[in-house]
PDB file of N, CA and C in Angstrom:
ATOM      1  N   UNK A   1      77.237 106.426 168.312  1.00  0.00           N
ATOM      2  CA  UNK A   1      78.509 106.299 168.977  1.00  0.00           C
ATOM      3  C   UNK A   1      79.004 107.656 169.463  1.00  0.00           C
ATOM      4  N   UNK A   2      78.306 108.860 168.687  1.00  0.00           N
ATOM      5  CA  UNK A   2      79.117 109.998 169.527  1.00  0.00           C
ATOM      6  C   UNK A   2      78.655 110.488 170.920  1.00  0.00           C
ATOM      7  N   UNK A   3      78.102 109.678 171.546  1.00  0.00           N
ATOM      8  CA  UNK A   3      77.430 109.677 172.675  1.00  0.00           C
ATOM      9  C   UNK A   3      78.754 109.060 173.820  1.00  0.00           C
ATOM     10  N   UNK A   4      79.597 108.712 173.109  1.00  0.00           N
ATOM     11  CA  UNK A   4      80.633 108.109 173.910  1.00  0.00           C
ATOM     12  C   UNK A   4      81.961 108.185 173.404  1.00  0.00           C
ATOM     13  N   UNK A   5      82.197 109.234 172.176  1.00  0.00           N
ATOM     14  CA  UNK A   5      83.686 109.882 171.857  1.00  0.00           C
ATOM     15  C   UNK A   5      82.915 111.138 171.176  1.00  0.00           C
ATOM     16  N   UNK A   6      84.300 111.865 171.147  1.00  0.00           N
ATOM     17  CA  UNK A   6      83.647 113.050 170.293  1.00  0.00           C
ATOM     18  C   UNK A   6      84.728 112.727 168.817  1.00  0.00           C
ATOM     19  N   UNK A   7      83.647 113.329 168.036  1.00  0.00           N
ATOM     20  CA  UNK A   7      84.429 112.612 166.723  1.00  0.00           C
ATOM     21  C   UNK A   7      85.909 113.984 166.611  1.00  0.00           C
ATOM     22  N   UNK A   8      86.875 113.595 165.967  1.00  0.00           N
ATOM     23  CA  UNK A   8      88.086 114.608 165.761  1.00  0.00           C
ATOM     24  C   UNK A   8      87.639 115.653 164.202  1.00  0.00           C
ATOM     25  N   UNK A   9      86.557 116.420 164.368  1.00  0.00           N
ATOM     26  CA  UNK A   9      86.058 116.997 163.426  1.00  0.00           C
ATOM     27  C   UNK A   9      85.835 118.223 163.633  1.00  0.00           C
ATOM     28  N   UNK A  10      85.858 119.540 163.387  1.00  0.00           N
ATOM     29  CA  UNK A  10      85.442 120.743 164.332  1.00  0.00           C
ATOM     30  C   UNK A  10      83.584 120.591 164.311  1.00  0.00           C
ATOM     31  N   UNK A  11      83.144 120.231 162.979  1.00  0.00           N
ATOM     32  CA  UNK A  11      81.907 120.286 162.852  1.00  0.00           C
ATOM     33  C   UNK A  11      80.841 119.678 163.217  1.00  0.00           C
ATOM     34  N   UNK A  12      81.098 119.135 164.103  1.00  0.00           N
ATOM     35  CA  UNK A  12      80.137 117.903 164.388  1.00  0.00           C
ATOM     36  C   UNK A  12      80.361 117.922 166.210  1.00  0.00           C
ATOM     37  N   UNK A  13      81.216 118.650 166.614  1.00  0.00           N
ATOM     38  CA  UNK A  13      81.856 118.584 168.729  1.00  0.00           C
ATOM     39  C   UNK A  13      80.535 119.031 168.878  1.00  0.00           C
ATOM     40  N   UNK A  14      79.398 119.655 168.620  1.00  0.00           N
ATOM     41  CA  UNK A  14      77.871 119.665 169.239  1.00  0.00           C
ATOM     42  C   UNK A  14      77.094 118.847 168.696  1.00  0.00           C
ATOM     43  N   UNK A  15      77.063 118.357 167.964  1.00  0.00           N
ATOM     44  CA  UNK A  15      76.598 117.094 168.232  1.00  0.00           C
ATOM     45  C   UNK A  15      76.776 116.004 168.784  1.00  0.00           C
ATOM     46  N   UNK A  16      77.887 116.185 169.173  1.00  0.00           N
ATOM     47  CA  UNK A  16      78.701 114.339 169.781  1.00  0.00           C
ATOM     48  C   UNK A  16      78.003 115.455 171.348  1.00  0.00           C
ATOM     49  N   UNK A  17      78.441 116.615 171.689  1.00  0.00           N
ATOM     50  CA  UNK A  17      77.907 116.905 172.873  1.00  0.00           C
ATOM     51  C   UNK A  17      76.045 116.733 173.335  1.00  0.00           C
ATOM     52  N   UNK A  18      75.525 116.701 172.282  1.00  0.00           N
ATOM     53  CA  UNK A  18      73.640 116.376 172.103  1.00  0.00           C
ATOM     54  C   UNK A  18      73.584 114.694 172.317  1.00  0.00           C
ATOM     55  N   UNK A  19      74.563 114.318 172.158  1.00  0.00           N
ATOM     56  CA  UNK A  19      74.079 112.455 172.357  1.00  0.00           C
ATOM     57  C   UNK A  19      75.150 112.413 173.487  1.00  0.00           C
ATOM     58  N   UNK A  20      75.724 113.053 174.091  1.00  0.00           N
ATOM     59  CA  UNK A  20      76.708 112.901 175.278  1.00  0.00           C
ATOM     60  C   UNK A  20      75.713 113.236 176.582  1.00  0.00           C
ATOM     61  N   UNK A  21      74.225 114.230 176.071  1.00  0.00           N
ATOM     62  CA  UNK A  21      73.651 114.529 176.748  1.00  0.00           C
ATOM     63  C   UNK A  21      72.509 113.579 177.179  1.00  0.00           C
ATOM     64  N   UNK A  22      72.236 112.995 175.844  1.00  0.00           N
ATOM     65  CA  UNK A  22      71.175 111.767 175.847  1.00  0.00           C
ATOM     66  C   UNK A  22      71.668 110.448 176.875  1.00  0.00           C
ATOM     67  N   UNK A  23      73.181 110.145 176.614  1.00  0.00           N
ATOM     68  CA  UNK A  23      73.201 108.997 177.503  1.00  0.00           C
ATOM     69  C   UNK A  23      73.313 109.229 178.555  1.00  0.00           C
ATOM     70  N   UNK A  24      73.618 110.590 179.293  1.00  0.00           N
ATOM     71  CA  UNK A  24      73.666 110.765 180.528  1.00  0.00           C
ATOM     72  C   UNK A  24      71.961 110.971 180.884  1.00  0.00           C
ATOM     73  N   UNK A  25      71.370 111.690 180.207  1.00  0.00           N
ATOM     74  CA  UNK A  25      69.533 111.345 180.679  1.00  0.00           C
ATOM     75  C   UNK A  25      69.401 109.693 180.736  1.00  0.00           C
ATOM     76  N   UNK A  26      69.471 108.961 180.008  1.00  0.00           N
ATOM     77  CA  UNK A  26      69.133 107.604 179.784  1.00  0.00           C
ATOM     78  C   UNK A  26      69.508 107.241 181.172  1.00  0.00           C
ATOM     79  N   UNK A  27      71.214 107.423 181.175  1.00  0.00           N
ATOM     80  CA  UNK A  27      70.750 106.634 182.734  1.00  0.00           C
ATOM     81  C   UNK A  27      70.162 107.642 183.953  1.00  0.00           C
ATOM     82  N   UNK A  28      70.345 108.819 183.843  1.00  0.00           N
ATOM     83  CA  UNK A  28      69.695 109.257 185.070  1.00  0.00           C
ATOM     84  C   UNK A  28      68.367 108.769 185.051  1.00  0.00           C
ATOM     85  N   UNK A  29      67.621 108.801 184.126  1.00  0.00           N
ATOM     86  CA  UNK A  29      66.349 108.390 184.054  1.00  0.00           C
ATOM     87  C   UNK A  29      66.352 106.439 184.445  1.00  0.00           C
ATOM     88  N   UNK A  30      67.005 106.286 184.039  1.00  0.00           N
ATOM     89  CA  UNK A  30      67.328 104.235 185.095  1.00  0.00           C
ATOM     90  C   UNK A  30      67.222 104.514 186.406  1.00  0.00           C
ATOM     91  N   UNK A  31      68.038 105.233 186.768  1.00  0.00           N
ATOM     92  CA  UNK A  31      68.813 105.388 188.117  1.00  0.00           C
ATOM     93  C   UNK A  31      67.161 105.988 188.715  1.00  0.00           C
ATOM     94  N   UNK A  32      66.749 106.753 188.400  1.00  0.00           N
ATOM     95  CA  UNK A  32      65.062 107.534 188.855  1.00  0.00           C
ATOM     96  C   UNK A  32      64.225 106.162 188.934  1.00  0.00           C
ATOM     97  N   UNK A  33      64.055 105.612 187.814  1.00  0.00           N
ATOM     98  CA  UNK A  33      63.014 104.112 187.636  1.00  0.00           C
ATOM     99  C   UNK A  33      63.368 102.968 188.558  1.00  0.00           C
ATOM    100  N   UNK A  34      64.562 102.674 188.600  1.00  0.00           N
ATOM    101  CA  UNK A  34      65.085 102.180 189.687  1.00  0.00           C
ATOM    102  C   UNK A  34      64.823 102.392 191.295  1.00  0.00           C
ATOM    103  N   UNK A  35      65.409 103.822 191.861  1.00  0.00           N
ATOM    104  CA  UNK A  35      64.794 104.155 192.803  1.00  0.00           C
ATOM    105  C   UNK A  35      63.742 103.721 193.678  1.00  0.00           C
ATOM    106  N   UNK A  36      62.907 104.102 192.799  1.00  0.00           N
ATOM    107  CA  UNK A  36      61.383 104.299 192.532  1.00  0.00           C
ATOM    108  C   UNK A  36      60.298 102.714 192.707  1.00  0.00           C
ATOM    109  N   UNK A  37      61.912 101.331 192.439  1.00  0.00           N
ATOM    110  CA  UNK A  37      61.135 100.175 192.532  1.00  0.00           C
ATOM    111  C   UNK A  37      60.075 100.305 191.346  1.00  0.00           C
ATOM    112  N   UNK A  38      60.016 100.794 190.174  1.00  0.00           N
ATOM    113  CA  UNK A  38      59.119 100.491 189.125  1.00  0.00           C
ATOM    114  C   UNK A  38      59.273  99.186 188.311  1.00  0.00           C
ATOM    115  N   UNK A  39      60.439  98.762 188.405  1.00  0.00           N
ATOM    116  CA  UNK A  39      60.739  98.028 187.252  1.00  0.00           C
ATOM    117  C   UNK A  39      60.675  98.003 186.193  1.00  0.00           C
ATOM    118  N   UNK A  40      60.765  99.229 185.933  1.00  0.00           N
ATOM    119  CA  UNK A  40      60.594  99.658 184.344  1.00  0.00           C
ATOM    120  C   UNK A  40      62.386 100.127 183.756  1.00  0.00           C
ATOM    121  N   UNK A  41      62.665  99.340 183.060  1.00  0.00           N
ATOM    122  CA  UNK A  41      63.681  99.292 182.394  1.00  0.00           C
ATOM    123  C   UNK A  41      64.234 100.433 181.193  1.00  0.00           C
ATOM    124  N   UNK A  42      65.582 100.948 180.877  1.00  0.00           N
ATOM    125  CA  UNK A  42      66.157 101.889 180.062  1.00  0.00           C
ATOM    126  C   UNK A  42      67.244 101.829 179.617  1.00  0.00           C
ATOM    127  N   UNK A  43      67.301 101.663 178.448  1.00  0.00           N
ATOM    128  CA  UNK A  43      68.139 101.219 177.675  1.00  0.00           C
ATOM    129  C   UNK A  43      68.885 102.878 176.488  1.00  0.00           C
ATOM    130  N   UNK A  44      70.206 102.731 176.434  1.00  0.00           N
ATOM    131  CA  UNK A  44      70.237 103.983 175.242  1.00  0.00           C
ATOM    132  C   UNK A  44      71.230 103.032 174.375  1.00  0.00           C
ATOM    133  N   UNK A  45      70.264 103.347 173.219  1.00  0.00           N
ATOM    134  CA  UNK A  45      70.750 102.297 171.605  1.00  0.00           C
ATOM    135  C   UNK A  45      71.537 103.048 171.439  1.00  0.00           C
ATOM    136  N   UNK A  46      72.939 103.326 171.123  1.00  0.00           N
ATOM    137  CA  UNK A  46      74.388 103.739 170.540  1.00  0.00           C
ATOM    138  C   UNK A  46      74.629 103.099 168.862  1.00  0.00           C
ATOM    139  N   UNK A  47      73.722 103.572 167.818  1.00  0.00           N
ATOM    140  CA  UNK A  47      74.664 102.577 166.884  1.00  0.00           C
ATOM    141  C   UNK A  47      75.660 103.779 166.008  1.00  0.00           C
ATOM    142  N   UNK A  48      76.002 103.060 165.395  1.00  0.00           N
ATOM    143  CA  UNK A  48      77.311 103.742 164.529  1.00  0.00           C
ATOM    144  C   UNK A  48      77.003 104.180 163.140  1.00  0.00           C
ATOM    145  N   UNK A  49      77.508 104.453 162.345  1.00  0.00           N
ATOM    146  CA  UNK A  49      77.334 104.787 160.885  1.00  0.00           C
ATOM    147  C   UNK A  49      76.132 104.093 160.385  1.00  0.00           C
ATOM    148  N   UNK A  50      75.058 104.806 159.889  1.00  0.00           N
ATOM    149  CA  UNK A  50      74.118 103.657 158.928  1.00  0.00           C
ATOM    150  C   UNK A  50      73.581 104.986 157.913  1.00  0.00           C
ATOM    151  N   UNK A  51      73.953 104.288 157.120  1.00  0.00           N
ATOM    152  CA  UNK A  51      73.632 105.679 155.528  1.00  0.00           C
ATOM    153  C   UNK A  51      71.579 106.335 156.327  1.00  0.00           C
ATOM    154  N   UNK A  52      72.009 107.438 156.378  1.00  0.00           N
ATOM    155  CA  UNK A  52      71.114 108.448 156.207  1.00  0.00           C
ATOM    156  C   UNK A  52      70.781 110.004 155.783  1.00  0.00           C
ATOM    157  N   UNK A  53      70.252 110.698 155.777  1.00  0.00           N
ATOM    158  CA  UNK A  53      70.748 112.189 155.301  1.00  0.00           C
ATOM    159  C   UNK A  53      71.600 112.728 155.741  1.00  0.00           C
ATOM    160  N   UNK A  54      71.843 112.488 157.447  1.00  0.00           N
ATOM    161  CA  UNK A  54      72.596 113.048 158.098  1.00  0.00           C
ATOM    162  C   UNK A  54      74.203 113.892 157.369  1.00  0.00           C
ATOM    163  N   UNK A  55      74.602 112.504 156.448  1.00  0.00           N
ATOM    164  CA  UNK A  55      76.374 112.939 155.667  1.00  0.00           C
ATOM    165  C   UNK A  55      75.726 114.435 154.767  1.00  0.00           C
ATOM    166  N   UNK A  56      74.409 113.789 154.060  1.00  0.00           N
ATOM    167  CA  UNK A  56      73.992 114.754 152.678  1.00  0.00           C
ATOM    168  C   UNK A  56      73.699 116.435 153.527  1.00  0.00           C
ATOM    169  N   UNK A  57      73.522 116.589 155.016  1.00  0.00           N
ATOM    170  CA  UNK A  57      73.195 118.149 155.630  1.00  0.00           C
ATOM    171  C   UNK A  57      74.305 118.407 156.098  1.00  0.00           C
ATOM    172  N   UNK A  58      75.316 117.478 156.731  1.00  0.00           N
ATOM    173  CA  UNK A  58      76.693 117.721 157.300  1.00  0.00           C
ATOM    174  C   UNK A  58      78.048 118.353 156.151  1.00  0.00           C
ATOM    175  N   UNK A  59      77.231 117.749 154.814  1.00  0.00           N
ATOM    176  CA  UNK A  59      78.406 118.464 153.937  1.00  0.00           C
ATOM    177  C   UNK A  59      77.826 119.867 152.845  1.00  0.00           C
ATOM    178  N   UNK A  60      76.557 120.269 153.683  1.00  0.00           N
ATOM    179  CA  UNK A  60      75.875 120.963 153.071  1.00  0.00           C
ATOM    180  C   UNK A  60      75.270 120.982 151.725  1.00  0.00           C
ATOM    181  N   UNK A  61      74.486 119.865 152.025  1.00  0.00           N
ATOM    182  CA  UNK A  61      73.860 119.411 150.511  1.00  0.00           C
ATOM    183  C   UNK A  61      74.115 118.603 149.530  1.00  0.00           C
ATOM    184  N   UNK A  62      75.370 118.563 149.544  1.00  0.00           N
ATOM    185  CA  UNK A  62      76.369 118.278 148.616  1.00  0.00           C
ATOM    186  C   UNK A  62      76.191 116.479 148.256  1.00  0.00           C
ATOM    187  N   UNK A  63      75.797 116.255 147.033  1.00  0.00           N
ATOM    188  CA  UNK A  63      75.591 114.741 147.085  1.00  0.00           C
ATOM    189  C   UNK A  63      76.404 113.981 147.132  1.00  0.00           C
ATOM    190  N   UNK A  64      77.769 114.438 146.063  1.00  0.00           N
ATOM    191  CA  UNK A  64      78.566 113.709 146.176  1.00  0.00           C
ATOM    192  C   UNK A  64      79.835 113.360 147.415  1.00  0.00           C
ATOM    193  N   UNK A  65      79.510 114.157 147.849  1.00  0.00           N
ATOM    194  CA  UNK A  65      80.292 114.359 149.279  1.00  0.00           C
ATOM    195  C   UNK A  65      79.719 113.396 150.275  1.00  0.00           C
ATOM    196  N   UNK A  66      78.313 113.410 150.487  1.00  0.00           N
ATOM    197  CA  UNK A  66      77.795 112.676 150.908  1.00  0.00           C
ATOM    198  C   UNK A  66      77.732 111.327 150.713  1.00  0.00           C
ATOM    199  N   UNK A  67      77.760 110.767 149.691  1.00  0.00           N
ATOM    200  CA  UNK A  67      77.557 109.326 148.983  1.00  0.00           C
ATOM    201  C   UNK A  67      79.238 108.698 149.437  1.00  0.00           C
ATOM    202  N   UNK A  68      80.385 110.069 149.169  1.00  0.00           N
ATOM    203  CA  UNK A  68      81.715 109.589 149.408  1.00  0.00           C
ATOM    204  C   UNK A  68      81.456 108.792 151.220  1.00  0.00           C
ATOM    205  N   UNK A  69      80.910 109.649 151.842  1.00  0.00           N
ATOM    206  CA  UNK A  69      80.792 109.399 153.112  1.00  0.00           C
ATOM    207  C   UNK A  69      80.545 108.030 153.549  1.00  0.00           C
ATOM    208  N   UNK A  70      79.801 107.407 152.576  1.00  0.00           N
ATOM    209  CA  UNK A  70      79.597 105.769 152.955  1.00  0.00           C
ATOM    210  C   UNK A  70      80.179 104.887 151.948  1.00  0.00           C
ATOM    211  N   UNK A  71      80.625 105.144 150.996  1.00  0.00           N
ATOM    212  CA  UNK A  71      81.383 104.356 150.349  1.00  0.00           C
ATOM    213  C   UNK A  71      82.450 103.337 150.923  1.00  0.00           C
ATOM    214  N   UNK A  72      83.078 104.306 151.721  1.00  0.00           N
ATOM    215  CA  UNK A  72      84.560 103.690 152.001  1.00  0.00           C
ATOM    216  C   UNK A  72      83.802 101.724 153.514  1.00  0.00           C
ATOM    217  N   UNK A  73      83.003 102.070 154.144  1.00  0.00           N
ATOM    218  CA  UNK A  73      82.570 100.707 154.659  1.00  0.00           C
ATOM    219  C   UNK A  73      81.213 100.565 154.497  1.00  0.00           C
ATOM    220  N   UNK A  74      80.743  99.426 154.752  1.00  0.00           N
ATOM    221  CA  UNK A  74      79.427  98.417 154.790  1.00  0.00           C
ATOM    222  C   UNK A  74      78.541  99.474 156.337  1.00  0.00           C
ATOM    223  N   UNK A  75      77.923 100.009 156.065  1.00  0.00           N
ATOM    224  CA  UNK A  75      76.629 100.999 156.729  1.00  0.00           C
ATOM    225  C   UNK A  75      75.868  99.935 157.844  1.00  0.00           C
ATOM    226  N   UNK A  76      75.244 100.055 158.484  1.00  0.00           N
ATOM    227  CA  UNK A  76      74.551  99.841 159.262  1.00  0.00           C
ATOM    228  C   UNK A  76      72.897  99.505 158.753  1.00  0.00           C
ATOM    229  N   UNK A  77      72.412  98.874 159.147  1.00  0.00           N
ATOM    230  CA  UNK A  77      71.154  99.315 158.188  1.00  0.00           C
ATOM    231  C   UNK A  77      69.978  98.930 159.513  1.00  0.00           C
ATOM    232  N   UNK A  78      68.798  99.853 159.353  1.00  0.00           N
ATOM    233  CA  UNK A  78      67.875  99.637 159.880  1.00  0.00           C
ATOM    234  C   UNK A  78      67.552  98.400 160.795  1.00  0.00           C
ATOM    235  N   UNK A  79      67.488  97.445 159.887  1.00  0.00           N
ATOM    236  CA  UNK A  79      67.354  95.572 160.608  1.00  0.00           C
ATOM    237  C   UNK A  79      68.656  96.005 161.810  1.00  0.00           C
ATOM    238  N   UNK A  80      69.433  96.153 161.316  1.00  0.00           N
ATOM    239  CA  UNK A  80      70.378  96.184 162.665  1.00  0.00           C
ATOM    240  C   UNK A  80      70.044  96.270 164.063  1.00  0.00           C
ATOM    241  N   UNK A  81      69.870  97.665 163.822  1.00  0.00           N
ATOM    242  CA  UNK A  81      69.181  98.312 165.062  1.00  0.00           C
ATOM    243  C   UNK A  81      67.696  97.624 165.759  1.00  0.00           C
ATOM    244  N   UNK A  82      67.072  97.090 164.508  1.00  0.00           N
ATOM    245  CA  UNK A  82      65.894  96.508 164.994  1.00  0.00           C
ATOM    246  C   UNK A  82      66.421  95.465 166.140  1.00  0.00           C
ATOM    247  N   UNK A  83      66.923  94.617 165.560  1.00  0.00           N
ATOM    248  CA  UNK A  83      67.833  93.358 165.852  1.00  0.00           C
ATOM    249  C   UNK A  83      68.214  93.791 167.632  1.00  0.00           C
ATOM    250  N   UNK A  84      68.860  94.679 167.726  1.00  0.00           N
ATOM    251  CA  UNK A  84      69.431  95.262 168.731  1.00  0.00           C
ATOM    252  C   UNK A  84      68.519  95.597 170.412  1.00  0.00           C
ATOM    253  N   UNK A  85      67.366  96.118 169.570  1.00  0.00           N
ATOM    254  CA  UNK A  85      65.997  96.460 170.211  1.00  0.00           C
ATOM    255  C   UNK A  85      65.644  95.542 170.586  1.00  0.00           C
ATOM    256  N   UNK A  86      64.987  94.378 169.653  1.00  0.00           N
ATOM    257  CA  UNK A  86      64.589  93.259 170.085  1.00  0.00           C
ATOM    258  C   UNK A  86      65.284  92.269 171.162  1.00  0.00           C
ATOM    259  N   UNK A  87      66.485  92.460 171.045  1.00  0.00           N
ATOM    260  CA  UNK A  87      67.652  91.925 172.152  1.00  0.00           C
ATOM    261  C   UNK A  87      67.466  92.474 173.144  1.00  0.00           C
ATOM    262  N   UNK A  88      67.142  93.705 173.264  1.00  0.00           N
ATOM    263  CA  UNK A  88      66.484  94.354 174.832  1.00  0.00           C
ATOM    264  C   UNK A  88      65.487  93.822 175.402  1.00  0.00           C
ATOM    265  N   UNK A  89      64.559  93.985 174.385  1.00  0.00           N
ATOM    266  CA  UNK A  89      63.278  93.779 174.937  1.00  0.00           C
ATOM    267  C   UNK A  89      63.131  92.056 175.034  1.00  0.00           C
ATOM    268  N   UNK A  90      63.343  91.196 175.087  1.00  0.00           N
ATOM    269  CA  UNK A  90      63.588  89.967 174.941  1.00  0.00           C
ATOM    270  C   UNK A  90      64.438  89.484 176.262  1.00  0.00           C
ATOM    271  N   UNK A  91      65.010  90.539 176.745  1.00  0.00           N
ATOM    272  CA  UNK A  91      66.065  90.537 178.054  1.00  0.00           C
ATOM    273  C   UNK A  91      64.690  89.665 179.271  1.00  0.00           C
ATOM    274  N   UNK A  92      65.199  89.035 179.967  1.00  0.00           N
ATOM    275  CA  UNK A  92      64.376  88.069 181.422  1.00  0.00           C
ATOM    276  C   UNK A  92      64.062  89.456 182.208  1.00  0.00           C
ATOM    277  N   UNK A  93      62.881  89.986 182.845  1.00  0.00           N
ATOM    278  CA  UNK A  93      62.432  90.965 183.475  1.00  0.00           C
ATOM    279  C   UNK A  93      63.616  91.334 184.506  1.00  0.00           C
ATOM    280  N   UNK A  94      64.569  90.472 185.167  1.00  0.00           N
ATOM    281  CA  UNK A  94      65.645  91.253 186.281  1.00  0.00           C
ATOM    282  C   UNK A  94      66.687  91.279 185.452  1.00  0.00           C
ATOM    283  N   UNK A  95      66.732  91.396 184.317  1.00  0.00           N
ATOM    284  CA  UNK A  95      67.965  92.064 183.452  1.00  0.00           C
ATOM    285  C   UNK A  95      67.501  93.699 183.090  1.00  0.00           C
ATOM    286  N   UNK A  96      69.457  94.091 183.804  1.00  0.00           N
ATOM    287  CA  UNK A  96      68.799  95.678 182.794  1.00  0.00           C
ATOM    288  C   UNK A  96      70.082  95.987 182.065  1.00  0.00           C
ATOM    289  N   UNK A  97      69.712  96.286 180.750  1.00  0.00           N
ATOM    290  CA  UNK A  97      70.720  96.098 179.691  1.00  0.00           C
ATOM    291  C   UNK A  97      70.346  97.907 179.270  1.00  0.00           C
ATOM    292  N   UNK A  98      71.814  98.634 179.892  1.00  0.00           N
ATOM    293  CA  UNK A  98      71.863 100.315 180.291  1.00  0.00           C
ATOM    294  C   UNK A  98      72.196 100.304 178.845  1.00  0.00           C
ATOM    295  N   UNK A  99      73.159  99.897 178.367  1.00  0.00           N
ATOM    296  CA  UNK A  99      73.268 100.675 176.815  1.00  0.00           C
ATOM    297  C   UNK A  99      73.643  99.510 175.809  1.00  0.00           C
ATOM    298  N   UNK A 100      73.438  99.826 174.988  1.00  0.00           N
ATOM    299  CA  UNK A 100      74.342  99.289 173.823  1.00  0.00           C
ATOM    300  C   UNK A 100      74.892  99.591 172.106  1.00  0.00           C
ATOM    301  N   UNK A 101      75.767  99.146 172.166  1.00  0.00           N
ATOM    302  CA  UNK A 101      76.678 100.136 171.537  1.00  0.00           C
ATOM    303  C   UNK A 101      76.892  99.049 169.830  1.00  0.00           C
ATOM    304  N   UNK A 102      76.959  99.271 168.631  1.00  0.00           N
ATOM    305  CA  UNK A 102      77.155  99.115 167.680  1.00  0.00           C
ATOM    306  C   UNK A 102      77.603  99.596 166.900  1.00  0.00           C
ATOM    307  N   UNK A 103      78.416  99.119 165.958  1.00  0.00           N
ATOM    308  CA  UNK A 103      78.828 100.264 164.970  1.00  0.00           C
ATOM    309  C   UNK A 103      79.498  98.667 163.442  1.00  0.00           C
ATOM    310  N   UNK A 104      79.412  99.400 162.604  1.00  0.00           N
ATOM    311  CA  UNK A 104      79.548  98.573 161.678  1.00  0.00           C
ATOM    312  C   UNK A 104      81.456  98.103 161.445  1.00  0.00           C
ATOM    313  N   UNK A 105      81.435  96.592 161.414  1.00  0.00           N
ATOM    314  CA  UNK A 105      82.876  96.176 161.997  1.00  0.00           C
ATOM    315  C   UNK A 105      84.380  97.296 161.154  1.00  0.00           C
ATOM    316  N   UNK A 106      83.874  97.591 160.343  1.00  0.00           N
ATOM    317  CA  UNK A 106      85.667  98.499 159.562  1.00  0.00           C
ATOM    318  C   UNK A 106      85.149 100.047 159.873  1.00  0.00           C
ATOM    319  N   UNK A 107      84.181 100.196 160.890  1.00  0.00           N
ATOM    320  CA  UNK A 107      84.073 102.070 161.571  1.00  0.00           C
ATOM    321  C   UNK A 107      85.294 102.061 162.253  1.00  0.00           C
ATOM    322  N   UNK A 108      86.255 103.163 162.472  1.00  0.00           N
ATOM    323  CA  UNK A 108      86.905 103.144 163.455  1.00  0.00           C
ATOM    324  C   UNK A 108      86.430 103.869 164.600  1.00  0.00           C
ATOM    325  N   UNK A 109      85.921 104.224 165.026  1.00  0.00           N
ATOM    326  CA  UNK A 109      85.592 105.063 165.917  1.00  0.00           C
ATOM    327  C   UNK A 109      83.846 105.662 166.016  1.00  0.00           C
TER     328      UNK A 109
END
């Protein structure tokens, strides 16, 4: 999701700017395939919170800081995203499905 807000954190505004960068490749790279008459389709997966190391390096190691990090809602989990993928790829060949966005229902942002 930080591909499409920047989170209100000082520590993390380059990273939300590294996936701000990704969805703008994703579609330039559509917009190129397109062009081009390939029919080759591009999609950028957006999901939201799903427990990974990411909290445990963002709070510098720190476990319990980290573990606090997902406590408070229900995570995202792998199948999700699978789930998500497969919904792409499953799309009728003149569908083009540019992004999609997930995040687990009590994330705010």
């Amino acid at each position: 999701m930080s591909g499409h807000s920047v989170v209100p954190q000082a520590a993390v505004h380059f990273y939300c700017a590294s996936k701000f960068a990704v969805t703008a490749l994703t579609e330039g790279i559509r917009q190129e395939l397109r062009e081009a008459k390939t029919h080759i389709r591009a999609t950028c997966i957006s999901p939201g919170l799903v427990e990974t190391e990411f909290a445990f390096r963002l709070h510098n190691n720190d476990p319990e800081k980290a573990a606090a990090t997902y406590e408070s809602i229900r995570c995202l989990k792998g199948e999700d995203i699978a789930s998500a993928i497969t919904y792409v790829l499953s799309a009728p060949p003149h569908v083009q499905i540019g992004d999609i966005q997930l995040k687990p229902t009590e994330q705010v942002s």
